[in-house]
Protein backbone atom coordinates (compact mmCIF):
# COMPACT_ATOMS: atom_id res chain seq x y z
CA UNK A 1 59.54 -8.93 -18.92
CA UNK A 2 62.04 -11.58 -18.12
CA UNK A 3 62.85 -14.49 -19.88
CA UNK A 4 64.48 -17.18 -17.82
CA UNK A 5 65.13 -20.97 -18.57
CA UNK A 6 62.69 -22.57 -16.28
CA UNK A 7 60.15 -22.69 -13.40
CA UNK A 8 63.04 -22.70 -10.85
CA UNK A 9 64.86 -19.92 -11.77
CA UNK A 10 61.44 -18.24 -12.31
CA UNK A 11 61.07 -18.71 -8.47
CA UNK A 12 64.29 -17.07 -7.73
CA UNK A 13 62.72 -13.79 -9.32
CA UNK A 14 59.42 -14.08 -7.78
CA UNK A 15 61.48 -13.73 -4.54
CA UNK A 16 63.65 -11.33 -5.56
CA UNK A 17 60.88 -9.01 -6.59
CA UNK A 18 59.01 -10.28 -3.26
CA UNK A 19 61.75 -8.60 -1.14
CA UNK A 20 61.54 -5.44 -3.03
CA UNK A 21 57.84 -4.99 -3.45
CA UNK A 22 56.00 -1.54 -2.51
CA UNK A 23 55.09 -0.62 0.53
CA UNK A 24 51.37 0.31 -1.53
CA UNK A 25 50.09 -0.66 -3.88
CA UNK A 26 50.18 -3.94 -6.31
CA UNK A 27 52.61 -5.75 -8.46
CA UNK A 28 50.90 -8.83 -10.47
CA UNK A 29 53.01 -11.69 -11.91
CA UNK A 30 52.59 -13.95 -14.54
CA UNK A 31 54.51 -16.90 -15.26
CA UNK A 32 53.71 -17.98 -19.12
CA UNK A 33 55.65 -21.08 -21.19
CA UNK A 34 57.34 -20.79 -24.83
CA UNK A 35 54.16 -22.57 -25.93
CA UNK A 36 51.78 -20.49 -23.69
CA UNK A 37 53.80 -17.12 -25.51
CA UNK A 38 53.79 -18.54 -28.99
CA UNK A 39 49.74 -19.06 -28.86
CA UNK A 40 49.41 -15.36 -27.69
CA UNK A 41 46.54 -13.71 -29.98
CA UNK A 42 46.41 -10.18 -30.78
CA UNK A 43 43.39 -8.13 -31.78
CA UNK A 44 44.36 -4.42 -32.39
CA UNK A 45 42.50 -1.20 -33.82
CA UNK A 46 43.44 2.02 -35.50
CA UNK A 47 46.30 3.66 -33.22
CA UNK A 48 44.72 6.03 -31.07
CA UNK A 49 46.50 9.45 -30.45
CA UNK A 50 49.39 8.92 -28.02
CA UNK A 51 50.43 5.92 -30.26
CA UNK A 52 50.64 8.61 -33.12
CA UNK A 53 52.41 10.99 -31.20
CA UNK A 54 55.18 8.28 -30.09
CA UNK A 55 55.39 6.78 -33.79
């Protein structure tokens, strides 16, 4: 996750990470605003076992 001030600086990393991507396989982006973030919805169950293990 980065956090950066606005779309243009955004850009910057999306070419950054475009010059370092894999030769295989995928990387996905996703560019979200403050308000997109703060809307962000959560729906969550008992912790299953790795979650145990790590807590």
């Amino acid at each position: 996750m980065r956090v950066v001030q606005n779309k243009k600086a955004s850009e910057k990393h999306y070419r950054r990470i475009d010059e370092i991507k894999p030769k295989t396989g995928v990387v996905r982006l996703i560019r979200l605003t403050e308000k997109q973030y703060n809307n962000i919805y959560m729906v969550t169950g008992e912790p299953d076992y790795q979650e145990k293990v790590v807590l």
